[in-house]
Protein backbone atom coordinates (compact mmCIF):
# COMPACT_ATOMS: atom_id res chain seq x y z
CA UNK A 1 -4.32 2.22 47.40
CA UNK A 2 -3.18 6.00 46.66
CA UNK A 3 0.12 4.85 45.19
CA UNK A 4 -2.68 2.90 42.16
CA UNK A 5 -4.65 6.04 42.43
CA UNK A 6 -1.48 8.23 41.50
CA UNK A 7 -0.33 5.46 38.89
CA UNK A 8 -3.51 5.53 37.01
CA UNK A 9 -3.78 9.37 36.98
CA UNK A 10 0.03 9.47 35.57
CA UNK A 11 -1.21 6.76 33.15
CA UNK A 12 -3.98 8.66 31.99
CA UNK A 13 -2.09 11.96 31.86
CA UNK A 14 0.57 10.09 29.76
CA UNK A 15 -2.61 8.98 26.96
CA UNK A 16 -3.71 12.22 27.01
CA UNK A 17 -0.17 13.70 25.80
CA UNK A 18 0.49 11.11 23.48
CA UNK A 19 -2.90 11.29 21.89
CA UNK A 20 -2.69 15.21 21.84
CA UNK A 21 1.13 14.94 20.41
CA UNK A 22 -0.33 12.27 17.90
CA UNK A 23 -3.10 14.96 16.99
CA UNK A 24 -0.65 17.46 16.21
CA UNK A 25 1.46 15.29 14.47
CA UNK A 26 -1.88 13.71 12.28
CA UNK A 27 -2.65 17.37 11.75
CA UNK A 28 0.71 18.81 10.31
CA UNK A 29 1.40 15.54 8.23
CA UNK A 30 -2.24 16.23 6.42
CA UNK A 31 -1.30 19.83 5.69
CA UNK A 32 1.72 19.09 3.84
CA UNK A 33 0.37 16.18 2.10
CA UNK A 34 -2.50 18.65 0.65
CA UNK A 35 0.61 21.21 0.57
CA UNK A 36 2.46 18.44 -1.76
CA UNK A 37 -0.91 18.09 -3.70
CA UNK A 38 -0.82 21.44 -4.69
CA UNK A 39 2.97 21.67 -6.10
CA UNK A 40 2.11 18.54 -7.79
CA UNK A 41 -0.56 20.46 -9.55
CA UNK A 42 1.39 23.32 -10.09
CA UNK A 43 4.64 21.68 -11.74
CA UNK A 44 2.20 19.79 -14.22
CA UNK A 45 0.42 22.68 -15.23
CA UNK A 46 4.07 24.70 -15.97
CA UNK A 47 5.49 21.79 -17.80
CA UNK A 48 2.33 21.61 -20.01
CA UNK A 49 2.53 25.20 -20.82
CA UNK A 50 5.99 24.85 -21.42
CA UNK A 51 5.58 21.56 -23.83
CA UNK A 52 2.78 24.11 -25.49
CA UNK A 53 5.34 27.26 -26.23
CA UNK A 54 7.54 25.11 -27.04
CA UNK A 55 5.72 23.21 -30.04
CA UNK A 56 4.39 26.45 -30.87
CA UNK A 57 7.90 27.97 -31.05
CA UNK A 58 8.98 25.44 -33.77
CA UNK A 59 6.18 26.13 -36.14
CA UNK A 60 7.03 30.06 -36.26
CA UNK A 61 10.22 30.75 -38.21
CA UNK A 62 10.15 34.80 -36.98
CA UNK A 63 11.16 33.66 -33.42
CA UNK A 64 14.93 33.66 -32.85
CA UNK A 65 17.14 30.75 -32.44
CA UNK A 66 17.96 31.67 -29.03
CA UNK A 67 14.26 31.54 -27.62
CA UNK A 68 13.81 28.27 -28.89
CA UNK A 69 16.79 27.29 -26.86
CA UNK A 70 15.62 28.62 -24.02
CA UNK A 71 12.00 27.22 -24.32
CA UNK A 72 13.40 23.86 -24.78
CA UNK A 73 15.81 23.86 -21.97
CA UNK A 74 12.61 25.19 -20.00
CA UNK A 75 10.81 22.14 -21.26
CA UNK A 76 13.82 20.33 -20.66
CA UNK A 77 14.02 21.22 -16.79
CA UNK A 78 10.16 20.66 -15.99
CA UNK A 79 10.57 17.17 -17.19
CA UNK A 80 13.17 15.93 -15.04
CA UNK A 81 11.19 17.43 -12.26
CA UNK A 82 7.90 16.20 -13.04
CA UNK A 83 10.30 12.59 -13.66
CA UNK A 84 11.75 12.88 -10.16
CA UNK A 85 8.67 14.54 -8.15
CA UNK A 86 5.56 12.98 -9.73
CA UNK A 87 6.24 10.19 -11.14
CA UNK A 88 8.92 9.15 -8.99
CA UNK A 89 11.35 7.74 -11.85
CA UNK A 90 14.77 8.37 -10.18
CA UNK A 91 17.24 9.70 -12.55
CA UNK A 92 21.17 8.53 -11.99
CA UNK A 93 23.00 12.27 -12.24
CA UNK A 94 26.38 11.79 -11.70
């Protein structure tokens, strides 16, 4: 009779550190999807500033050539990030 005892004590020690690993695991997994939320937010809100210089760049003729470059590879970059990381279109780079 103990040796049941002992067995359902081990038994019930083993739930408790499963559901208190599962907790943790639960806990960390929410924080980085909120974490993930947030750089998703972030990226969108660069690119569309970066889509907005850059439109405004062409229609002024004062700015130099080279900032326009620049602007557009900016606008450039964003995109293939917001492509990959938000709406998961995977790009075949060689």
């Amino acid at each position: 009779m103990s040796e049941q005892v002992l067995n359902d004590e081990a038994l019930i020690e083993m739930a408790d550190q499963l559901k208190k690993t599962y907790d943790e695991i639960t806990f960390k997994l929410d924080k980085l999807t909120l974490e993930n939320l947030s750089l998703k937010k972030d990226i969108t809100s660069a690119y569309g500033v970066a889509r907005i210089l850059d439109n405004l760049i062409d229609q002024c003729y004062e700015i130099p050539p080279e900032i326009g470059t620049l602007s557009d590879v900016l606008r450039a970059y964003l995109s293939n990030i917001m492509d990959a990381n938000i709406f998961n279109i995977k790009l075949n780079n060689p």
